[in-house]
N, C-alpha and C. Protein backbone atom coordinates (compact mmCIF):
# COMPACT_ATOMS: atom_id res chain seq x y z
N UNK A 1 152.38 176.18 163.01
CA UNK A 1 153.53 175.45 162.48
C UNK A 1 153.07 174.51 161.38
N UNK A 2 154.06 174.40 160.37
CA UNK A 2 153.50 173.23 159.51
C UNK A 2 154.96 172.35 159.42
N UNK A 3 154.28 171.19 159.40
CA UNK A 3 155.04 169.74 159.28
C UNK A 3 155.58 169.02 158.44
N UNK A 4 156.74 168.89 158.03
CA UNK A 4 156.59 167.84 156.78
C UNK A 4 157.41 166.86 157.20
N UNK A 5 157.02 165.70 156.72
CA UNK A 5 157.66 164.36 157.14
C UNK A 5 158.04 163.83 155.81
N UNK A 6 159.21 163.29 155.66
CA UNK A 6 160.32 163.45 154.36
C UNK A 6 160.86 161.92 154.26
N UNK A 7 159.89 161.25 153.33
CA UNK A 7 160.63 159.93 153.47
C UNK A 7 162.12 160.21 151.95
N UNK A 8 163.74 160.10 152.83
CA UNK A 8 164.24 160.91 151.46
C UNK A 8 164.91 159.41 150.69
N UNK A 9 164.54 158.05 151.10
CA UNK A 9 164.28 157.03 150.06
C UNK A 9 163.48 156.98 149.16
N UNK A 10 162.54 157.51 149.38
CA UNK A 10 161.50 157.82 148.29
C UNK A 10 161.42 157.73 147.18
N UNK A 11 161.17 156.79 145.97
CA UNK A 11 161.69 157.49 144.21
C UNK A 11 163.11 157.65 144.27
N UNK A 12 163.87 156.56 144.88
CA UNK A 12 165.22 156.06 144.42
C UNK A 12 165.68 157.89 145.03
N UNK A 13 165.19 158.70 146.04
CA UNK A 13 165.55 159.53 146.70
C UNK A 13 165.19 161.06 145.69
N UNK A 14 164.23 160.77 144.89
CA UNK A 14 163.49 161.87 144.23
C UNK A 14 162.82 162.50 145.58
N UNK A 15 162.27 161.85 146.35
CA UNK A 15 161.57 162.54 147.82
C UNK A 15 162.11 163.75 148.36
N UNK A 16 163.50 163.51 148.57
CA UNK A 16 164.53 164.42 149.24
C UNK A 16 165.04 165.59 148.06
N UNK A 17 164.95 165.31 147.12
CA UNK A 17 165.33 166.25 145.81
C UNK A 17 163.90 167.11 146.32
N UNK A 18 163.23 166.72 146.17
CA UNK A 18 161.43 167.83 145.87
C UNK A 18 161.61 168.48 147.41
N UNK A 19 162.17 167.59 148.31
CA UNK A 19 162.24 168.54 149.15
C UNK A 19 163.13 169.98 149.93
N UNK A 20 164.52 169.56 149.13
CA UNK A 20 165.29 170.34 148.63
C UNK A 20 165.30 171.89 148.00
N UNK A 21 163.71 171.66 146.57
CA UNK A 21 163.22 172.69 146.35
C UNK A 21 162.33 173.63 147.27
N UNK A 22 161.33 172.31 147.70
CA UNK A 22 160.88 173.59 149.04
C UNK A 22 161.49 174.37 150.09
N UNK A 23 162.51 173.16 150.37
CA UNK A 23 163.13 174.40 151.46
C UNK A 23 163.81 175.52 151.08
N UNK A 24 163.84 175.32 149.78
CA UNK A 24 164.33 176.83 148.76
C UNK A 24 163.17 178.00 148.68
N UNK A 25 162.13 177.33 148.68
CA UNK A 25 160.86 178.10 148.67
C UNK A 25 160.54 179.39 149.40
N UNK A 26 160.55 180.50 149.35
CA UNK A 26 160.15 181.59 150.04
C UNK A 26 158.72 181.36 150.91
N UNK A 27 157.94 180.61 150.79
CA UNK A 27 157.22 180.20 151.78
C UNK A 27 157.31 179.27 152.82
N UNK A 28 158.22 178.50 152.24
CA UNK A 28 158.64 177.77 153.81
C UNK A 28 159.77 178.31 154.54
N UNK A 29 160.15 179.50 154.09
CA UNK A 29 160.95 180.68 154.97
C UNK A 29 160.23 181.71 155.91
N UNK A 30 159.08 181.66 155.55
CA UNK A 30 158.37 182.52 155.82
C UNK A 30 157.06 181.69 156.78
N UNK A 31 156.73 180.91 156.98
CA UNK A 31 155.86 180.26 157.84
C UNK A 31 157.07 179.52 158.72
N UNK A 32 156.45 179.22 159.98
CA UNK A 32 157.14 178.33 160.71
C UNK A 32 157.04 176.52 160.55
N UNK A 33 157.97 175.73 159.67
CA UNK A 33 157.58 174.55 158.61
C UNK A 33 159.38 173.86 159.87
N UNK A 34 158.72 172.90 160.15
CA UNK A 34 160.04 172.11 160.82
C UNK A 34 160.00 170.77 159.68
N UNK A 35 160.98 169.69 159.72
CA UNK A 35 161.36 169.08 158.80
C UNK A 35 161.67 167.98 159.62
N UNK A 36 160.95 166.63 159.32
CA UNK A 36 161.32 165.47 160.00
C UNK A 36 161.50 164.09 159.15
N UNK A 37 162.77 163.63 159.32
CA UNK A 37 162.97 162.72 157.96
C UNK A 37 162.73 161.21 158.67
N UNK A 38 161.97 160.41 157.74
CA UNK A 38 161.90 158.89 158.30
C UNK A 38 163.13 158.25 157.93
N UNK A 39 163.26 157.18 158.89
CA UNK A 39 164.41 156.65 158.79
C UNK A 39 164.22 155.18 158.97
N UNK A 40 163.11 154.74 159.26
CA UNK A 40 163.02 153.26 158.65
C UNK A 40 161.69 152.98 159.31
N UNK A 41 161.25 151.80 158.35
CA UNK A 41 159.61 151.14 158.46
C UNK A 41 158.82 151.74 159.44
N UNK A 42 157.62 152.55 159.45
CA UNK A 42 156.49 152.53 160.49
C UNK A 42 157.10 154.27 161.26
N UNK A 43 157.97 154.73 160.95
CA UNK A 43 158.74 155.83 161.45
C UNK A 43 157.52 157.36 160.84
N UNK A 44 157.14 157.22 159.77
CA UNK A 44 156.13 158.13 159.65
C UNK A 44 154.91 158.16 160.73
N UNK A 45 154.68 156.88 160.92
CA UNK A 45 153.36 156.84 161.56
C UNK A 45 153.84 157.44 163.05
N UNK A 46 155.10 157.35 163.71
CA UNK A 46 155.55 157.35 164.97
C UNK A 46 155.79 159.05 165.08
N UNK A 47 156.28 159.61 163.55
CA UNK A 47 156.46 160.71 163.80
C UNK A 47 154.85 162.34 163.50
N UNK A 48 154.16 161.17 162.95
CA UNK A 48 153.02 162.26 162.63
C UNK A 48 152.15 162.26 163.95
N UNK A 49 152.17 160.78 164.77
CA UNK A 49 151.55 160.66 166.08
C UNK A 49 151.96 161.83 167.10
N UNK A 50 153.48 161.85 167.11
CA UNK A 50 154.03 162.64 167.93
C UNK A 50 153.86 164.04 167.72
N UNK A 51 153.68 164.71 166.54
CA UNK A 51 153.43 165.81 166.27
C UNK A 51 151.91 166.25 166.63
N UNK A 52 151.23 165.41 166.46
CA UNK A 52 149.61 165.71 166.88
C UNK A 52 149.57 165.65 168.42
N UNK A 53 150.26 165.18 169.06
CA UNK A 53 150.12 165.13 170.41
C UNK A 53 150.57 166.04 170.95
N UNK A 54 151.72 166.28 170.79
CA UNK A 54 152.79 167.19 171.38
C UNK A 54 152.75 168.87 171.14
N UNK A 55 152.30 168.88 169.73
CA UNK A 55 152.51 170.23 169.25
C UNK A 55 150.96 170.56 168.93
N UNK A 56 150.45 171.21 169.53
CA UNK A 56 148.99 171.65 169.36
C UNK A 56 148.68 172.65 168.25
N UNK A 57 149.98 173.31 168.03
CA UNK A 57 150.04 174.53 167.07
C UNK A 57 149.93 173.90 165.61
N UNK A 58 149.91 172.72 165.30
CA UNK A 58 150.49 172.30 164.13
C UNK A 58 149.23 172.98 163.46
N UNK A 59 149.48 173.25 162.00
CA UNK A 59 148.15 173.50 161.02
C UNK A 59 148.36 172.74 160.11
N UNK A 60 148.96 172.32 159.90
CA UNK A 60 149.32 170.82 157.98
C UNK A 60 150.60 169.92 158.79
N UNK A 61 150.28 169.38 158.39
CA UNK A 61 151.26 167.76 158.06
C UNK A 61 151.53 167.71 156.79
N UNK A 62 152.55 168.33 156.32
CA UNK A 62 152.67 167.76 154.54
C UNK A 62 153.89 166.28 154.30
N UNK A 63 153.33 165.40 154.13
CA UNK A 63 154.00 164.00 153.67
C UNK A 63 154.61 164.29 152.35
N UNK A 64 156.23 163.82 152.09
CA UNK A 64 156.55 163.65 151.15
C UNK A 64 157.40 162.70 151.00
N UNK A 65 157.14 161.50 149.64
CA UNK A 65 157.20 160.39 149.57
C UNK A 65 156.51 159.42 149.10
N UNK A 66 156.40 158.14 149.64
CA UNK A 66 155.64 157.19 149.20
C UNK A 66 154.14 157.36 149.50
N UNK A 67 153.04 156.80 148.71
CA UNK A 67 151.77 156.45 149.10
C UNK A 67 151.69 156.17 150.11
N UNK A 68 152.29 154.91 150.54
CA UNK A 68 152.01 154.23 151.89
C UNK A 68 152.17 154.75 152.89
N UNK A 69 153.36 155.41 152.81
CA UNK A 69 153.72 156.43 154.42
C UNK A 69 152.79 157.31 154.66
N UNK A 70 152.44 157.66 153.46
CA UNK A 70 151.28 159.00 153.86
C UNK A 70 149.70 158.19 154.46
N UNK A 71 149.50 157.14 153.84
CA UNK A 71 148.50 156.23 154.61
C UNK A 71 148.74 156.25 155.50
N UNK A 72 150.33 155.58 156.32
CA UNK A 72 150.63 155.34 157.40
C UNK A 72 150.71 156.32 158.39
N UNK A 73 151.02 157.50 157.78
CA UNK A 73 150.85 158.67 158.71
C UNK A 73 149.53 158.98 159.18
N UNK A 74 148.57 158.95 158.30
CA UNK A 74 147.13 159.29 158.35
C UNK A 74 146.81 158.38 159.90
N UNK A 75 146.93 157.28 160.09
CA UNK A 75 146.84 155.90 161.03
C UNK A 75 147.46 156.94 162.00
N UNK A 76 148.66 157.36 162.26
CA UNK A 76 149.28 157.68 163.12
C UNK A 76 148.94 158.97 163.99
């Protein structure tokens, strides 16, 4: 499975636009890619934790968004 965690405030909500295109993408049709959107402060870190724990299958975490969240995910 691959992951992406979607901050879609991001770039005045450019985040959620880029991610828009991927899910247009013939490869994230084609791999198993679930979609998890933050929804306020520290929510990346809570949701990349949970995915490493829970889901053993994961192969990528792709962050999209701010610098920081993706730091913060890294922590998480």
């Amino acid at each position: 499975m691959y992951a992406l965690i979607v901050n879609p405030k991001a770039g005045f909500g450019r985040a959620k636009r880029v991610f828009k295109k991927i899910k247009k993408s013939p490869l994230y049709n084609k791999y198993d890619c679930q979609c998890f959107f933050t929804e306020n402060t520290g929510h990346a870190e809570t949701i990349a934790y949970r995915i490493s724990k829970q889901t053993p299958s994961v192969k990528c975490i792709i962050v999209v968004g701010e610098t920081v969240r993706f730091t913060r995910s890294l922590t998480g």
